[in-house]
PDB file of N, CA and C in Angstrom:
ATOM      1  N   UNK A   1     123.541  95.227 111.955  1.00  0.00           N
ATOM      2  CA  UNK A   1     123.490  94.765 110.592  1.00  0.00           C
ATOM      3  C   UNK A   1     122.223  93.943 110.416  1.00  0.00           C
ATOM      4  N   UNK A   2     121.430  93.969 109.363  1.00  0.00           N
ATOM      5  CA  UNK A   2     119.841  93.330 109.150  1.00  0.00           C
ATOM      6  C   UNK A   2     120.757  91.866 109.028  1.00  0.00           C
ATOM      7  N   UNK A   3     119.949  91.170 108.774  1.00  0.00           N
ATOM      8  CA  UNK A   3     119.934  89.946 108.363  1.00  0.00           C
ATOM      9  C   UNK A   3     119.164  89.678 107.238  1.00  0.00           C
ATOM     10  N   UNK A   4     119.656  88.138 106.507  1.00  0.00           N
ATOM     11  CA  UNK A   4     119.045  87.811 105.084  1.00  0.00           C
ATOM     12  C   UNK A   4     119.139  86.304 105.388  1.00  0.00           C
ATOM     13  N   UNK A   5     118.116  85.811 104.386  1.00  0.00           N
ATOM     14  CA  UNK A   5     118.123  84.158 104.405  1.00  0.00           C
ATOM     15  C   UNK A   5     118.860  83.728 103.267  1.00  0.00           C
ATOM     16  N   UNK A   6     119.235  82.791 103.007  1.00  0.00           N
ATOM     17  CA  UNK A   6     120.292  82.272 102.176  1.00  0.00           C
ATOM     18  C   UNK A   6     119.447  81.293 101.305  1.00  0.00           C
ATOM     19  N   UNK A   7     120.249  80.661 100.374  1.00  0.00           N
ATOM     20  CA  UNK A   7     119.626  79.452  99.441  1.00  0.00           C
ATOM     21  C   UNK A   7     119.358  78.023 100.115  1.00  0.00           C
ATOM     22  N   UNK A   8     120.179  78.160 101.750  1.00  0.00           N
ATOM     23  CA  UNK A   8     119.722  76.719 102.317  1.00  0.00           C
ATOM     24  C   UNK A   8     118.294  76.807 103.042  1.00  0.00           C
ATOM     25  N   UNK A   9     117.767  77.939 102.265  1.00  0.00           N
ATOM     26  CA  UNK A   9     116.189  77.650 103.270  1.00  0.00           C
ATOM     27  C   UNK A   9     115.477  76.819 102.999  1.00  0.00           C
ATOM     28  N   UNK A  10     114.658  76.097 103.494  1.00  0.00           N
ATOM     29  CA  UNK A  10     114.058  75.558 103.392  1.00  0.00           C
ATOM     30  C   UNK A  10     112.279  75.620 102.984  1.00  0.00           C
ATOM     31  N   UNK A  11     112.081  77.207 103.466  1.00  0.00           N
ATOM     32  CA  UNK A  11     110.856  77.286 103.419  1.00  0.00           C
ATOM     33  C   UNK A  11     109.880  77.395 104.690  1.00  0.00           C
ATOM     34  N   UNK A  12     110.528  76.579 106.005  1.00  0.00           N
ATOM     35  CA  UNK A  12     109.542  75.834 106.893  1.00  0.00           C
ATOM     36  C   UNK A  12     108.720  77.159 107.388  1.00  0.00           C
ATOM     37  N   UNK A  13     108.601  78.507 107.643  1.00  0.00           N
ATOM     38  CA  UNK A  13     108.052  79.048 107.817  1.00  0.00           C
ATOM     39  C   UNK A  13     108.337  79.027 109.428  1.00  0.00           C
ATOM     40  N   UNK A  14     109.077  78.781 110.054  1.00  0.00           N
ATOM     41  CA  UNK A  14     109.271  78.874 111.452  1.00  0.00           C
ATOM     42  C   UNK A  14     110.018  80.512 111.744  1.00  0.00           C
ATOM     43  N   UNK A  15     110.527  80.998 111.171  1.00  0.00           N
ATOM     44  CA  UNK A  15     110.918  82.108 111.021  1.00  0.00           C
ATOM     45  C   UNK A  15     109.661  83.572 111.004  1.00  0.00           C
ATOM     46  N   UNK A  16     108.801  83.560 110.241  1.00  0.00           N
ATOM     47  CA  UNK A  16     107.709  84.402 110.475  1.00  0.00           C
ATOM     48  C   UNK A  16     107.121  84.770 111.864  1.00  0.00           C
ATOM     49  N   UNK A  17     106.685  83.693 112.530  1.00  0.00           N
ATOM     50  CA  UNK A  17     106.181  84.362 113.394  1.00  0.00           C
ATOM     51  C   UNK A  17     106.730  85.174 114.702  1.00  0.00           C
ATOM     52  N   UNK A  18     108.220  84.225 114.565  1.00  0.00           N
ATOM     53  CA  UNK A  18     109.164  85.018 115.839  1.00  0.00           C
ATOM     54  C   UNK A  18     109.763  86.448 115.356  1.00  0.00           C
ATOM     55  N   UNK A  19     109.440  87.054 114.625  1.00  0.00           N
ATOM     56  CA  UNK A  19     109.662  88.061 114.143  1.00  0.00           C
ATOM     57  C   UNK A  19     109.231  89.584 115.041  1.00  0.00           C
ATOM     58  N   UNK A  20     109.972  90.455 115.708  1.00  0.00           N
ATOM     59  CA  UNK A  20     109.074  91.209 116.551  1.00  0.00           C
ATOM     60  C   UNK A  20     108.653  92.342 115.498  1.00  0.00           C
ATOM     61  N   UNK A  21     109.673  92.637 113.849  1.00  0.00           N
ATOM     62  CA  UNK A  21     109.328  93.559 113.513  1.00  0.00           C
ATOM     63  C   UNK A  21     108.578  93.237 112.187  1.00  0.00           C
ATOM     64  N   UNK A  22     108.177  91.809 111.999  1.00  0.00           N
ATOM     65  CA  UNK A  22     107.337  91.399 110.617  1.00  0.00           C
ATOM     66  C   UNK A  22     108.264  91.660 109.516  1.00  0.00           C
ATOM     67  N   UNK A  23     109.365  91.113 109.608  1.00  0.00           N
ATOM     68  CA  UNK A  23     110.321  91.535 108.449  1.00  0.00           C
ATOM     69  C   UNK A  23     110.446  90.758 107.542  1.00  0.00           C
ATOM     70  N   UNK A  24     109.661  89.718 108.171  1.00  0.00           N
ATOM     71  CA  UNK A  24     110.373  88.286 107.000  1.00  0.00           C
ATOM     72  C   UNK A  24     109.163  88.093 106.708  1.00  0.00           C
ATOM     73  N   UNK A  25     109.055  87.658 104.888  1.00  0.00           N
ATOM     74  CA  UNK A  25     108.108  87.236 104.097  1.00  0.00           C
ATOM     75  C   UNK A  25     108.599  86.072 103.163  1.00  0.00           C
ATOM     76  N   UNK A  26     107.091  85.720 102.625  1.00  0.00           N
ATOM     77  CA  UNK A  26     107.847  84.454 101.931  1.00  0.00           C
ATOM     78  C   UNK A  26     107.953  85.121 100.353  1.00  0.00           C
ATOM     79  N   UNK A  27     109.155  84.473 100.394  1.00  0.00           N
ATOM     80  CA  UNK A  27     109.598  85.226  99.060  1.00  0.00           C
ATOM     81  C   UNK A  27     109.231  83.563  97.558  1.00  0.00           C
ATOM     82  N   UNK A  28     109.872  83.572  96.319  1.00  0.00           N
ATOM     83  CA  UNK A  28     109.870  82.694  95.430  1.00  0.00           C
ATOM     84  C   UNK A  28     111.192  82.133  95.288  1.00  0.00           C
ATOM     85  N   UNK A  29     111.708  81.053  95.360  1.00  0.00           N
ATOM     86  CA  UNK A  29     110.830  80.008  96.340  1.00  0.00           C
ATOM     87  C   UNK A  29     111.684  80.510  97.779  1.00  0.00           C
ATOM     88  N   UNK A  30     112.113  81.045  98.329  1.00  0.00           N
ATOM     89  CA  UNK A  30     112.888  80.845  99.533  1.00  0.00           C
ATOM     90  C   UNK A  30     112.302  82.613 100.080  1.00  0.00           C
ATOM     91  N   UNK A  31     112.467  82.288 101.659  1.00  0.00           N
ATOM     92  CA  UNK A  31     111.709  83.317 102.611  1.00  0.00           C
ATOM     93  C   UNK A  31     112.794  84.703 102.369  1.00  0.00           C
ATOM     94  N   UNK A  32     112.298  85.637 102.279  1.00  0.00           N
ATOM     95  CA  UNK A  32     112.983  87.296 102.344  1.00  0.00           C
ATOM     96  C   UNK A  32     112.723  87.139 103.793  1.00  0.00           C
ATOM     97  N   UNK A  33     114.363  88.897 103.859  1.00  0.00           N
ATOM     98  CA  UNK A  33     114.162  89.624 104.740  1.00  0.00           C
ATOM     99  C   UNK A  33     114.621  90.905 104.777  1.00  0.00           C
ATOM    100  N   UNK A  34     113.522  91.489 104.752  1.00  0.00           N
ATOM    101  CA  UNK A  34     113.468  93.297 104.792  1.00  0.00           C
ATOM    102  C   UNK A  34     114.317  93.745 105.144  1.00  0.00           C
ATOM    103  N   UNK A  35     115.520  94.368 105.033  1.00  0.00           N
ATOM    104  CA  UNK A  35     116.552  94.922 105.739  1.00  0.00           C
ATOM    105  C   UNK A  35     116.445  96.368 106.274  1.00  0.00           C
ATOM    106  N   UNK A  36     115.263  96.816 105.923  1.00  0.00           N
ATOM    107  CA  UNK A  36     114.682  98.311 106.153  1.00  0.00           C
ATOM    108  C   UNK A  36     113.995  97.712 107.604  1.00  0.00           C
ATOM    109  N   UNK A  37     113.537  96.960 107.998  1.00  0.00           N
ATOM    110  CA  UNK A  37     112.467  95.981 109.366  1.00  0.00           C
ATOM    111  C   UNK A  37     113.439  95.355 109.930  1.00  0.00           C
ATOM    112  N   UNK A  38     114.614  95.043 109.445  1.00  0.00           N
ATOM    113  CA  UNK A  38     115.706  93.764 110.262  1.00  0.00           C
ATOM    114  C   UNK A  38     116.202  94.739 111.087  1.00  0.00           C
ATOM    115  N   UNK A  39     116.207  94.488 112.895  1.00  0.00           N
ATOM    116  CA  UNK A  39     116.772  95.027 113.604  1.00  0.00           C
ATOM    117  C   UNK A  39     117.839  94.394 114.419  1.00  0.00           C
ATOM    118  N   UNK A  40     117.887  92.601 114.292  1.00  0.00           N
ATOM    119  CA  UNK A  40     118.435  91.527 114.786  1.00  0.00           C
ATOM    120  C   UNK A  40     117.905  91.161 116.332  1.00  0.00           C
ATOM    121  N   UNK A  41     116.564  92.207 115.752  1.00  0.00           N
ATOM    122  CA  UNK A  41     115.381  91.678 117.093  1.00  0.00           C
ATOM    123  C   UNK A  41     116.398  92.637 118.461  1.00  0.00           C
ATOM    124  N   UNK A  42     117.298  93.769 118.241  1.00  0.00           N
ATOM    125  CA  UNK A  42     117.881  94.409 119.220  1.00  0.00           C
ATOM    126  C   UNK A  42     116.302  95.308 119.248  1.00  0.00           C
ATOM    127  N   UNK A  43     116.134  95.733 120.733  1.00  0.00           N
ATOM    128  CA  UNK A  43     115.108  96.763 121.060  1.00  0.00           C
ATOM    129  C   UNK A  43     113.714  95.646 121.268  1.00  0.00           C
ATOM    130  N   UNK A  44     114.006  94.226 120.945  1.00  0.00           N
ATOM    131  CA  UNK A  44     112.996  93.153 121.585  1.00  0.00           C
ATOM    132  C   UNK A  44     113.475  92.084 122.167  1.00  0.00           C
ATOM    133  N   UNK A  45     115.025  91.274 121.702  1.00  0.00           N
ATOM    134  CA  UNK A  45     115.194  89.947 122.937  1.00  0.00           C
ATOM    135  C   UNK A  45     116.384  90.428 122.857  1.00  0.00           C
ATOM    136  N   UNK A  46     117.568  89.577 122.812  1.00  0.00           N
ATOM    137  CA  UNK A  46     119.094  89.318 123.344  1.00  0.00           C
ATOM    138  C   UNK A  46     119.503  89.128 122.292  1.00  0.00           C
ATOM    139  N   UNK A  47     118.864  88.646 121.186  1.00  0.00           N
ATOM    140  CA  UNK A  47     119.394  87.810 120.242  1.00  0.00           C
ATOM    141  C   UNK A  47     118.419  87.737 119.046  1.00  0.00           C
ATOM    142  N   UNK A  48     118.853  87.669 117.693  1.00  0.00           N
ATOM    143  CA  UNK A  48     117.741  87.091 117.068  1.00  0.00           C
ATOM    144  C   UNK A  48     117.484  86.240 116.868  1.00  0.00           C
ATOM    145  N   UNK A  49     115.736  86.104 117.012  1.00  0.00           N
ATOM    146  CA  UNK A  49     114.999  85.043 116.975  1.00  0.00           C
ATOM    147  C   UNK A  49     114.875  84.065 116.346  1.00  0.00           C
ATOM    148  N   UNK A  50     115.026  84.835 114.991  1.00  0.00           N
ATOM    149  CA  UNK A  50     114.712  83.802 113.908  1.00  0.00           C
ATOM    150  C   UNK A  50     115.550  83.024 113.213  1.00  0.00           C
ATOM    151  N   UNK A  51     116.996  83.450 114.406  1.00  0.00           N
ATOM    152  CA  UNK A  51     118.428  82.703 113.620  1.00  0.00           C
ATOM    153  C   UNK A  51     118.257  81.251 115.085  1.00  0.00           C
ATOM    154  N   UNK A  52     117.553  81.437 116.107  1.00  0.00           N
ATOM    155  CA  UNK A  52     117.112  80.722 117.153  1.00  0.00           C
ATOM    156  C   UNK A  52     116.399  79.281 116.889  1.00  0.00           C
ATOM    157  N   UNK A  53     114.887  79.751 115.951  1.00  0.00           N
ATOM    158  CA  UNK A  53     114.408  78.629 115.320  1.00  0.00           C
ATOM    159  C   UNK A  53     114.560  77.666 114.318  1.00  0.00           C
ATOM    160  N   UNK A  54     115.300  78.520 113.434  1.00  0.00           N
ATOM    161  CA  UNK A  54     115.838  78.045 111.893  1.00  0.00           C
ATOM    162  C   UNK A  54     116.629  76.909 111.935  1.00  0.00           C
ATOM    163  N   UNK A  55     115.394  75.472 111.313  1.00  0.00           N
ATOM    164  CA  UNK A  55     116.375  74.350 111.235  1.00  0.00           C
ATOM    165  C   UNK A  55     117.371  74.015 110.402  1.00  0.00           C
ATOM    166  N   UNK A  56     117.575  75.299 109.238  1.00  0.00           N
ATOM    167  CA  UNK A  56     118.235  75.081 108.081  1.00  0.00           C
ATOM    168  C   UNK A  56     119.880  76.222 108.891  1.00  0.00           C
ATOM    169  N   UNK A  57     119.312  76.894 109.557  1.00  0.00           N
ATOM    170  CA  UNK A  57     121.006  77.455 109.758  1.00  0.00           C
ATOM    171  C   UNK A  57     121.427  78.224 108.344  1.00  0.00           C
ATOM    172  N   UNK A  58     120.150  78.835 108.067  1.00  0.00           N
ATOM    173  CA  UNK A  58     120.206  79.660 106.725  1.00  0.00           C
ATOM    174  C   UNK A  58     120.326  81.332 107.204  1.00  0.00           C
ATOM    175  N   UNK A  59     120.156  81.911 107.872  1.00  0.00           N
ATOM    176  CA  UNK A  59     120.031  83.352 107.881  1.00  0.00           C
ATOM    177  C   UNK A  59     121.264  83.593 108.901  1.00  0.00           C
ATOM    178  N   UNK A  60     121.820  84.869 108.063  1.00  0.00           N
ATOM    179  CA  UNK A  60     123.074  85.090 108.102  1.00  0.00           C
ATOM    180  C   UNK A  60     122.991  86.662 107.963  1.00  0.00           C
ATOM    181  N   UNK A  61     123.945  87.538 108.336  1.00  0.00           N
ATOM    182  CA  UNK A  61     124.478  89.034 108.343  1.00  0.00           C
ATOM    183  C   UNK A  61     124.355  89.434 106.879  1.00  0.00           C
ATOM    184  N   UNK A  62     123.570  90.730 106.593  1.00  0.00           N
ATOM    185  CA  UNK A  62     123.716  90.913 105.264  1.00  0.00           C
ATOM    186  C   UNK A  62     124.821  92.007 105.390  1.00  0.00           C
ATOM    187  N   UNK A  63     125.521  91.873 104.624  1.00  0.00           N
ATOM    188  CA  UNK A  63     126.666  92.538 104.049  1.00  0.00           C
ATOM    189  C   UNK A  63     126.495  94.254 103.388  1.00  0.00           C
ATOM    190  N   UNK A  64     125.310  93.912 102.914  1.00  0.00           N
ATOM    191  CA  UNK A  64     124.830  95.488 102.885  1.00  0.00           C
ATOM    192  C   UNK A  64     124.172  96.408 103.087  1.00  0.00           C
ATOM    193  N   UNK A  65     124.104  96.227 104.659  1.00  0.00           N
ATOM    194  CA  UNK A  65     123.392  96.574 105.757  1.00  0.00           C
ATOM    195  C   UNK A  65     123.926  96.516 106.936  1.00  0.00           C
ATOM    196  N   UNK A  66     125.363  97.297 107.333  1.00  0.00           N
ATOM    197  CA  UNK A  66     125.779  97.229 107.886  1.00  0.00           C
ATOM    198  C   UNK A  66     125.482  98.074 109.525  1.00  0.00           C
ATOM    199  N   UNK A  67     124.849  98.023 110.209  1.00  0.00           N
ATOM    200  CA  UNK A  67     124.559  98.955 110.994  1.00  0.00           C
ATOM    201  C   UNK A  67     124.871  98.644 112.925  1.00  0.00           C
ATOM    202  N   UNK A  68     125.346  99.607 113.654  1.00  0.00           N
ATOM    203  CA  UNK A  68     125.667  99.207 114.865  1.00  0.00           C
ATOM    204  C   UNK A  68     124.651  99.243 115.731  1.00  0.00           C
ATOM    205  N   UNK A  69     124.415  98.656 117.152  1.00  0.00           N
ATOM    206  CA  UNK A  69     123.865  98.311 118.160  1.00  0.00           C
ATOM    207  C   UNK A  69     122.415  99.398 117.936  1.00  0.00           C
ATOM    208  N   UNK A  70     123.344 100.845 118.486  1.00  0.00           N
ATOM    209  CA  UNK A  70     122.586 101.858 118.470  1.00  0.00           C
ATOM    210  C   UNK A  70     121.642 102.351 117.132  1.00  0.00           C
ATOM    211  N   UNK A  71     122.365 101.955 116.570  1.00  0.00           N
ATOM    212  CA  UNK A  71     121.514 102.244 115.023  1.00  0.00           C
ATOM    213  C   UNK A  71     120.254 101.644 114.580  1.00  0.00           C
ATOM    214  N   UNK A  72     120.372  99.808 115.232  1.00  0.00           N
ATOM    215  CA  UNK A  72     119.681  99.221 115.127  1.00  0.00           C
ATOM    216  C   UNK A  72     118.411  99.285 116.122  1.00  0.00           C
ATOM    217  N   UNK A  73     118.811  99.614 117.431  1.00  0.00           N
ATOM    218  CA  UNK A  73     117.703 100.344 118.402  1.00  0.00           C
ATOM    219  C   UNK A  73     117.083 101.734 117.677  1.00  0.00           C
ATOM    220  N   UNK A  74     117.726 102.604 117.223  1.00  0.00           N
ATOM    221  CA  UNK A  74     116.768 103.621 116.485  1.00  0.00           C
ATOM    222  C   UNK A  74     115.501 103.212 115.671  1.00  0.00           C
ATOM    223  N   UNK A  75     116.616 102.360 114.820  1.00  0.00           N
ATOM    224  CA  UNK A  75     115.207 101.471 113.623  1.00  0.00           C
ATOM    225  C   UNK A  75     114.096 100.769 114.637  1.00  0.00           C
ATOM    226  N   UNK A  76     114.642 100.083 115.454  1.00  0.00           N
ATOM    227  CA  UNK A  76     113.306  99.478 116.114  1.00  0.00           C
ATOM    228  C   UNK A  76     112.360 100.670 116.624  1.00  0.00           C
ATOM    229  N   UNK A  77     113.056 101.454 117.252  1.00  0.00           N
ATOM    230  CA  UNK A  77     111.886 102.927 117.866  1.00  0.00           C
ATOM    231  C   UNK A  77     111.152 103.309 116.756  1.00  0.00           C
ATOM    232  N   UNK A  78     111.870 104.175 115.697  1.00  0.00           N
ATOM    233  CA  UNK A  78     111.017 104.369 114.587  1.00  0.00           C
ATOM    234  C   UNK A  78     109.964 103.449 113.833  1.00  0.00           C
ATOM    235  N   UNK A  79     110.404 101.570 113.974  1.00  0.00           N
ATOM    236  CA  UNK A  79     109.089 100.778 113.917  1.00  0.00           C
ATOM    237  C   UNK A  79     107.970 100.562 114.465  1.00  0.00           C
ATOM    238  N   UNK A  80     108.550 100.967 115.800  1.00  0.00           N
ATOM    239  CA  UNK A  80     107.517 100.796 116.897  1.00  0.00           C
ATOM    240  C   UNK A  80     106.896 102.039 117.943  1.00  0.00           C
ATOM    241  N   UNK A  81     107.488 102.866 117.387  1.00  0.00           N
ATOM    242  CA  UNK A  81     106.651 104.495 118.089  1.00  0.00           C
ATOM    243  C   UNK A  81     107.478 104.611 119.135  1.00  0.00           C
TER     244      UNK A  81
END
């Protein structure tokens, strides 16, 4: 399932760079995240990253983007060749 940031963001921008697939941008006023690019960082760490750094405890499961393990390793291959 991608992930999305919520209204408790903050902004801090700590989220961008741990990104392996560049999914997250800064949106008005609070940071997006691509759910077409969100892989939950499966096919690069253990875990995602950017739920790792986030001092706000804002990014959360999007609901309509529901996708399993394997599904989410496809998307990363097809991002990354």
């Amino acid at each position: 399932m991608a992930l999305m940031i919520d209204d408790a963001c903050t902004a801090c921008d700590a989220c961008v760079p741990v990104c392996p697939n560049e999914a997250i941008a800064k949106g008005d006023p609070i940071y997006v995240i691509d759910p077409l690019k969100c892989t939950e960082c499966v096919g690069a760490h253990d875990e995602p990253q950017c739920k790792l750094v986030c001092p706000a405890d804002c990014i959360v499961p999007n609901p309509d983007f529901r996708e399993s393990p394997e599904e989410l390793q496809a998307k990363y291959r097809a991002l990354h060749g």
